[in-house]
PDB file of N, CA and C in Angstrom:
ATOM      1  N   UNK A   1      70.482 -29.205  78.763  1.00  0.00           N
ATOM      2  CA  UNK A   1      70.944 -30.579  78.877  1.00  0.00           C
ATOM      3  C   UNK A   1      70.294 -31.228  80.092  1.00  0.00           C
ATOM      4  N   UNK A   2      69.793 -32.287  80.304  1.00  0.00           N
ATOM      5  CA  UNK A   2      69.254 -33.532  80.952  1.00  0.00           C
ATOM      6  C   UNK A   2      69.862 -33.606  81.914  1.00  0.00           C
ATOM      7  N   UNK A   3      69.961 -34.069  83.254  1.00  0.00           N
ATOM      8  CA  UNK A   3      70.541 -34.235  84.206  1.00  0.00           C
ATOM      9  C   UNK A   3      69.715 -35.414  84.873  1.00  0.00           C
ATOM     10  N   UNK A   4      70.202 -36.170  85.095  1.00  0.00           N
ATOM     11  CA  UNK A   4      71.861 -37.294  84.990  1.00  0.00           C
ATOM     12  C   UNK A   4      71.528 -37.246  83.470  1.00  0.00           C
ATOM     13  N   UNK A   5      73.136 -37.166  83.099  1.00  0.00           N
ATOM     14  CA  UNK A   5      73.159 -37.873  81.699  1.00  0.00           C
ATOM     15  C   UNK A   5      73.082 -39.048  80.900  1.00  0.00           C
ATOM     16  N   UNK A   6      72.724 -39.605  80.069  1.00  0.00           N
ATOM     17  CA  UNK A   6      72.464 -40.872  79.584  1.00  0.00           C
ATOM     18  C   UNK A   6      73.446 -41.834  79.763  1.00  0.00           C
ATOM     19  N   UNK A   7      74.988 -40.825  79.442  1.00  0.00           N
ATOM     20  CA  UNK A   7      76.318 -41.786  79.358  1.00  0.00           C
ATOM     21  C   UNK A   7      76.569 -41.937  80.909  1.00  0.00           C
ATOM     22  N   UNK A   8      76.069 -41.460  82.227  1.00  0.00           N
ATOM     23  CA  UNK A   8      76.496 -41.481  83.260  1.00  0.00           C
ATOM     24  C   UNK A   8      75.059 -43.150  83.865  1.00  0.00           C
ATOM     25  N   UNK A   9      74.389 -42.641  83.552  1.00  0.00           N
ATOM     26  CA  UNK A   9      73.131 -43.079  83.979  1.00  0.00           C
ATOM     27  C   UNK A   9      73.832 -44.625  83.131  1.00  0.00           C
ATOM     28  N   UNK A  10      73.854 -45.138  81.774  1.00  0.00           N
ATOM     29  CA  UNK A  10      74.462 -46.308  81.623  1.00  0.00           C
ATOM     30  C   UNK A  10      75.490 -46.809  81.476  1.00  0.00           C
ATOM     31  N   UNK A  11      76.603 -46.438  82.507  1.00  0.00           N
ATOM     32  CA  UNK A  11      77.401 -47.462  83.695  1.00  0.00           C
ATOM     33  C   UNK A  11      76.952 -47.502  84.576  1.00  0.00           C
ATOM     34  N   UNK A  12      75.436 -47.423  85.193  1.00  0.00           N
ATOM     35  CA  UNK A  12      75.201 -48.212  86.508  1.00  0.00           C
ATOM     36  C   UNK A  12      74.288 -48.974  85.871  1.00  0.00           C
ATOM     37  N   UNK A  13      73.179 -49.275  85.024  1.00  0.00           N
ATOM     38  CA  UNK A  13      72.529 -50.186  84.166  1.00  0.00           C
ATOM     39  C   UNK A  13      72.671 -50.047  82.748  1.00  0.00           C
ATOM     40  N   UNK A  14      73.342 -51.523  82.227  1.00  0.00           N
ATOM     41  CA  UNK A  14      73.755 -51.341  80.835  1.00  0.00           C
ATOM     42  C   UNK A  14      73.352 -51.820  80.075  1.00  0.00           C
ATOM     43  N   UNK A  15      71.662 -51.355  80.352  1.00  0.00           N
ATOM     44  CA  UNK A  15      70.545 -51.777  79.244  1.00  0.00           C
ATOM     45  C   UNK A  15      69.262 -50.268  79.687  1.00  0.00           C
ATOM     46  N   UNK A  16      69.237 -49.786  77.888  1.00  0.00           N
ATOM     47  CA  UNK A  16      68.389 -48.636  78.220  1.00  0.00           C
ATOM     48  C   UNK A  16      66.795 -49.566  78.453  1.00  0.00           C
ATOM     49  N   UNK A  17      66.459 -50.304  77.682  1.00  0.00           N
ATOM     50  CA  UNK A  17      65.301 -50.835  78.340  1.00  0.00           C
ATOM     51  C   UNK A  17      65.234 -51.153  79.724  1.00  0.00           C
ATOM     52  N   UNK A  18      66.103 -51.796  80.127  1.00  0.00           N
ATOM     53  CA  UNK A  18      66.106 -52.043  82.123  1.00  0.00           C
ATOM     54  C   UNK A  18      66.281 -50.550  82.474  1.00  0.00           C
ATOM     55  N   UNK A  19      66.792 -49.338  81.846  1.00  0.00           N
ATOM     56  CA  UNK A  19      66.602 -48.459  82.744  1.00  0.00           C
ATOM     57  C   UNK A  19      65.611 -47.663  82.578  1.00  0.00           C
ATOM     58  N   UNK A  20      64.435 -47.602  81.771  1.00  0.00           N
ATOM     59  CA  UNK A  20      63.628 -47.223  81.536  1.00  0.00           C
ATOM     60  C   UNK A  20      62.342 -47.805  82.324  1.00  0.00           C
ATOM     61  N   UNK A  21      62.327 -48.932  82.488  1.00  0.00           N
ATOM     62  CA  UNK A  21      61.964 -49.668  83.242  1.00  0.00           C
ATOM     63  C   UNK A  21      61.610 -49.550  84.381  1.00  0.00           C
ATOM     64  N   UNK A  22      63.008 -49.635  85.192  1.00  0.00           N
ATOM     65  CA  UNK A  22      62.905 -49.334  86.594  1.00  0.00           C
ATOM     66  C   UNK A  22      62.491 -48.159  87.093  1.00  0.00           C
ATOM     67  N   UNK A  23      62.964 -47.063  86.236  1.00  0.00           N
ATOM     68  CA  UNK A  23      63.070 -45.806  86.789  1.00  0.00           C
ATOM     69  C   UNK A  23      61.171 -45.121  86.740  1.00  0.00           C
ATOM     70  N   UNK A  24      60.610 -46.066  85.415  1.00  0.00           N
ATOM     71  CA  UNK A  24      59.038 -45.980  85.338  1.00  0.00           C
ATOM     72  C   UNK A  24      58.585 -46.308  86.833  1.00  0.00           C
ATOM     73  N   UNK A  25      58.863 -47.997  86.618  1.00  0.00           N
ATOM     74  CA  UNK A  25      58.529 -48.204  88.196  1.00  0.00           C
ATOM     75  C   UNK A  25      59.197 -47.419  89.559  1.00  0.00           C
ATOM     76  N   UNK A  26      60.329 -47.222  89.428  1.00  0.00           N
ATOM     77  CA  UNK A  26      60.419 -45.939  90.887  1.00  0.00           C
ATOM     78  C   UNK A  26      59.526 -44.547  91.036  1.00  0.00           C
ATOM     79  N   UNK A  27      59.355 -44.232  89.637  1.00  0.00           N
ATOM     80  CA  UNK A  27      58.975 -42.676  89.703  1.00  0.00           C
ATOM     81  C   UNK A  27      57.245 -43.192  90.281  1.00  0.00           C
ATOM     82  N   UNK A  28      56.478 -44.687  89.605  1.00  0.00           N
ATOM     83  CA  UNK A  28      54.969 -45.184  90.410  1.00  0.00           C
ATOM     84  C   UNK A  28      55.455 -44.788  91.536  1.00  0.00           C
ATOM     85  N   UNK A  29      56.500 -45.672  92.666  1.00  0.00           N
ATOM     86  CA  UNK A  29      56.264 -45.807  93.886  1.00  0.00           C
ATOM     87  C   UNK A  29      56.372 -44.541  94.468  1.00  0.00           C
ATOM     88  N   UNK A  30      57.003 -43.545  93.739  1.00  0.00           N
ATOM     89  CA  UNK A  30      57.345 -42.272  94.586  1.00  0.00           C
ATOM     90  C   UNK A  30      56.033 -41.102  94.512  1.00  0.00           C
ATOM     91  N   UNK A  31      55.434 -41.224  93.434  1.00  0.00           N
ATOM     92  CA  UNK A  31      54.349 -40.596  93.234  1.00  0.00           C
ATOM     93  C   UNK A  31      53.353 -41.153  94.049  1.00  0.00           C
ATOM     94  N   UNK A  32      53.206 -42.290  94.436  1.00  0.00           N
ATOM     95  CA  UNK A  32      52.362 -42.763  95.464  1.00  0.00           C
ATOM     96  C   UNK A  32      52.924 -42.626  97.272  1.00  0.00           C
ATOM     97  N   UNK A  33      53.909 -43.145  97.334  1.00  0.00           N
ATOM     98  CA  UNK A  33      54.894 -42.493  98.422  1.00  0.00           C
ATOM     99  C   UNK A  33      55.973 -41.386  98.477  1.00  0.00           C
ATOM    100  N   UNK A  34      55.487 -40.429  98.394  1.00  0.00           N
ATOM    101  CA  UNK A  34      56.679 -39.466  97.950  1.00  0.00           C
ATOM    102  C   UNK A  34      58.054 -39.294  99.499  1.00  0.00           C
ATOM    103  N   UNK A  35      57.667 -39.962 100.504  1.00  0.00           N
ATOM    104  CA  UNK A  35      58.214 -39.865 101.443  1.00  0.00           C
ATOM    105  C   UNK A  35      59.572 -40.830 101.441  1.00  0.00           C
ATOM    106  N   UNK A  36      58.823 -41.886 100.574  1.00  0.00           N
ATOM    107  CA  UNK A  36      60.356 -43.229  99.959  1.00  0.00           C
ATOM    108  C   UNK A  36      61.256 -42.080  99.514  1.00  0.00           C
ATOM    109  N   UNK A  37      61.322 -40.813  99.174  1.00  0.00           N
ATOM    110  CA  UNK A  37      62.538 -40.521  97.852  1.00  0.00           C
ATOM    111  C   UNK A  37      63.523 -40.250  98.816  1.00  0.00           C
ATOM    112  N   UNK A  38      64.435 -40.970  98.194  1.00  0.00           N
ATOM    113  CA  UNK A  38      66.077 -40.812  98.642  1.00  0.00           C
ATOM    114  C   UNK A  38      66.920 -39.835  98.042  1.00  0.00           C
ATOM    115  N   UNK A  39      66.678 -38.572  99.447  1.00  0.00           N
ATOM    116  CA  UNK A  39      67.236 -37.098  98.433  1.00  0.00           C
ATOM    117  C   UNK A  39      68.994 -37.714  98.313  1.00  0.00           C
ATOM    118  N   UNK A  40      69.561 -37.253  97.194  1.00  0.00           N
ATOM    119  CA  UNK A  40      70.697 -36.690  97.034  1.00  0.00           C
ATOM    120  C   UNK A  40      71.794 -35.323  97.035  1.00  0.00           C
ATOM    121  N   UNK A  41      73.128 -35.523  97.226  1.00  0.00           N
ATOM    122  CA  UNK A  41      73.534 -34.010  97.268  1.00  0.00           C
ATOM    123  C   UNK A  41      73.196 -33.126  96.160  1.00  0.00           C
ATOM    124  N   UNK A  42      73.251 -34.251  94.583  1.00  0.00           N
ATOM    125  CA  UNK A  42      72.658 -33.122  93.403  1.00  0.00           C
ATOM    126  C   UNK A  42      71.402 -33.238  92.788  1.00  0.00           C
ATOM    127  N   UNK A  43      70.015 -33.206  94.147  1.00  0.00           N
ATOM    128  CA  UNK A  43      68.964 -33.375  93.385  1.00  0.00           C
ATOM    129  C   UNK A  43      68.494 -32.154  92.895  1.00  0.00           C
ATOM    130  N   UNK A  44      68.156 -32.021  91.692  1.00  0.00           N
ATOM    131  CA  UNK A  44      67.430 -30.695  91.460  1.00  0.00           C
ATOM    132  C   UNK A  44      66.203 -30.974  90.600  1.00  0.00           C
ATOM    133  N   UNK A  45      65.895 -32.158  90.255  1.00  0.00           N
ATOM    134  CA  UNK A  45      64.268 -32.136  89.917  1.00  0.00           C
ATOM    135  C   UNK A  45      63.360 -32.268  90.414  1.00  0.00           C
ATOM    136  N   UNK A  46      62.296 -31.843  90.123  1.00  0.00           N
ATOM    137  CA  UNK A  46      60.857 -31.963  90.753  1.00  0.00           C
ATOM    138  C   UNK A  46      59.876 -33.007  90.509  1.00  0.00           C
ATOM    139  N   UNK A  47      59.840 -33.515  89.602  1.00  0.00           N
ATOM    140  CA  UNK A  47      59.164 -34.490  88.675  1.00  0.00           C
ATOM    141  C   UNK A  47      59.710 -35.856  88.975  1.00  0.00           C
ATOM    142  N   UNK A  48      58.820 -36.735  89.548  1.00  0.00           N
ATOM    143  CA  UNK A  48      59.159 -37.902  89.535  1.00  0.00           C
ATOM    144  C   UNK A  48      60.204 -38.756  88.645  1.00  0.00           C
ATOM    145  N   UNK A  49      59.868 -39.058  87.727  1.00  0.00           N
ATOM    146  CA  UNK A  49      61.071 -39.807  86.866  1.00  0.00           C
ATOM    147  C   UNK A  49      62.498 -38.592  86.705  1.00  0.00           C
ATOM    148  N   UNK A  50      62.445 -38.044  87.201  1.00  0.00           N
ATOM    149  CA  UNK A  50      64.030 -37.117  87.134  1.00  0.00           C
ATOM    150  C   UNK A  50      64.480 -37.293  88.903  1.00  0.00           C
ATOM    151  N   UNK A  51      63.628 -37.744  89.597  1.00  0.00           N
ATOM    152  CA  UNK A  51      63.798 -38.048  91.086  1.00  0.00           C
ATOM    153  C   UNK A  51      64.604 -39.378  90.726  1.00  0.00           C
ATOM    154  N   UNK A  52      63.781 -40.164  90.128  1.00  0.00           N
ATOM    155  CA  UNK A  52      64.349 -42.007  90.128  1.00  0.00           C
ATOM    156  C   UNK A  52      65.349 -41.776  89.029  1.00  0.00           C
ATOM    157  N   UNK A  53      65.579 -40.854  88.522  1.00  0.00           N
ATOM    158  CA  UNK A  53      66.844 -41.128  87.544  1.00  0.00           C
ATOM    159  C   UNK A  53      67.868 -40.685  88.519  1.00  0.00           C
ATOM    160  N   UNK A  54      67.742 -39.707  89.012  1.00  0.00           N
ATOM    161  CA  UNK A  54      68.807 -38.960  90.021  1.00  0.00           C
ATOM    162  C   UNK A  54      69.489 -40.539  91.594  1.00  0.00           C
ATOM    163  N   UNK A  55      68.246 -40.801  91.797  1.00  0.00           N
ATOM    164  CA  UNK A  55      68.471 -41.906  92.862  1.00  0.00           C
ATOM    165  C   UNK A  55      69.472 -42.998  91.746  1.00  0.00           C
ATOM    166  N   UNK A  56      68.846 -43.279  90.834  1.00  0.00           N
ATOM    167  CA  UNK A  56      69.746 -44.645  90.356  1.00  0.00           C
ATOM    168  C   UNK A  56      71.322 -43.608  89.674  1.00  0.00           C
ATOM    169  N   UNK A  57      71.129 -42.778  89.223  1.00  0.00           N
ATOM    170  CA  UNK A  57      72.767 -42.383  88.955  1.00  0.00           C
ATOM    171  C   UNK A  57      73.923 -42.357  90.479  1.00  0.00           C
ATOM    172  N   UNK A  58      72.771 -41.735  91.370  1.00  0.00           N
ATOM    173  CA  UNK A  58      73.456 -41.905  92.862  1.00  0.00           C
ATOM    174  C   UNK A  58      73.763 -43.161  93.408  1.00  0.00           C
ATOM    175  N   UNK A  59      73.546 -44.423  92.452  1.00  0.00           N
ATOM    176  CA  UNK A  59      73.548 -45.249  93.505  1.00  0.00           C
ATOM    177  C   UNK A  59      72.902 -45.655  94.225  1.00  0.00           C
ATOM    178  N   UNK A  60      71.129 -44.784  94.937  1.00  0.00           N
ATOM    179  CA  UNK A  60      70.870 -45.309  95.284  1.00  0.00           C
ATOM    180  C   UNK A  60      69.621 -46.316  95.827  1.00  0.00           C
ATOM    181  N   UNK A  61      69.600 -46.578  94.410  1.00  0.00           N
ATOM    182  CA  UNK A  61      68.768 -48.115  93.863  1.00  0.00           C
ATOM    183  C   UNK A  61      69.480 -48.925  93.051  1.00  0.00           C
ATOM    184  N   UNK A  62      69.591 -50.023  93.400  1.00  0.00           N
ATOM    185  CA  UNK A  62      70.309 -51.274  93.090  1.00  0.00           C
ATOM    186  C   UNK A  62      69.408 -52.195  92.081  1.00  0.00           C
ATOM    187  N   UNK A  63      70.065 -52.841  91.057  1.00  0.00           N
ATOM    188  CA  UNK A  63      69.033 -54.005  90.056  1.00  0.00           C
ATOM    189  C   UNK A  63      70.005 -54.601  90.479  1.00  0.00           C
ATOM    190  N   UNK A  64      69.095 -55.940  90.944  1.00  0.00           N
ATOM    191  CA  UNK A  64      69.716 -57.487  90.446  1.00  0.00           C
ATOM    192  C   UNK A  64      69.307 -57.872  88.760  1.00  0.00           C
ATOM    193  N   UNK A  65      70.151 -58.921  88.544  1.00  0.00           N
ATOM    194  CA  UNK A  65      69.632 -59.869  87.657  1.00  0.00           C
ATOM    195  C   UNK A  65      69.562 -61.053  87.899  1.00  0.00           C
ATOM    196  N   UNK A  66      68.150 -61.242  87.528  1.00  0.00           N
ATOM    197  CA  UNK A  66      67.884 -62.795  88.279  1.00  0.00           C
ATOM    198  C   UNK A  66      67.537 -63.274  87.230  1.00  0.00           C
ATOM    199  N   UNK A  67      68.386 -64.717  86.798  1.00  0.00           N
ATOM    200  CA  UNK A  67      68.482 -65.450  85.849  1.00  0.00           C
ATOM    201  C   UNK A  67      67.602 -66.955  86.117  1.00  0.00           C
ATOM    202  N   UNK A  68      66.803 -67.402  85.358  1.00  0.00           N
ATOM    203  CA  UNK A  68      66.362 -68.792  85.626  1.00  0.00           C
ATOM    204  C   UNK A  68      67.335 -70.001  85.340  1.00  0.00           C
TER     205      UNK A  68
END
């Protein structure tokens, strides 16, 4: 099983496209800066996009929505 889970992972963004999204774009910036990653108490992946999934289930990366 996956870690964070899907059902945990959307109550903090409650759109799988926005979270697919972001977490693409976090896992770029971290693979280019790997020093940005914001460890957590339950990180256990190695692989970028399981890093930015772990940060956004933790909390800690934030989406706005910015509406025109």
């Amino acid at each position: 099983m996956l870690q964070p889970s899907i059902d945990s992972l959307m109550t903090k963004i409650n759109s799988k496209y926005t979270l697919v999204t972001v977490s693409a774009y976090r896992a770029r910036q971290l693979r280019e800066n790997p020093e940005m990653y914001q460890k957590t108490p339950k990180s256990k992946s190695i692989n970028f996009v399981g890093m930015a999934l772990e940060e956004i289930d933790a909390e800690k990366i934030k989406i706005e929505n910015i509406e025109d």
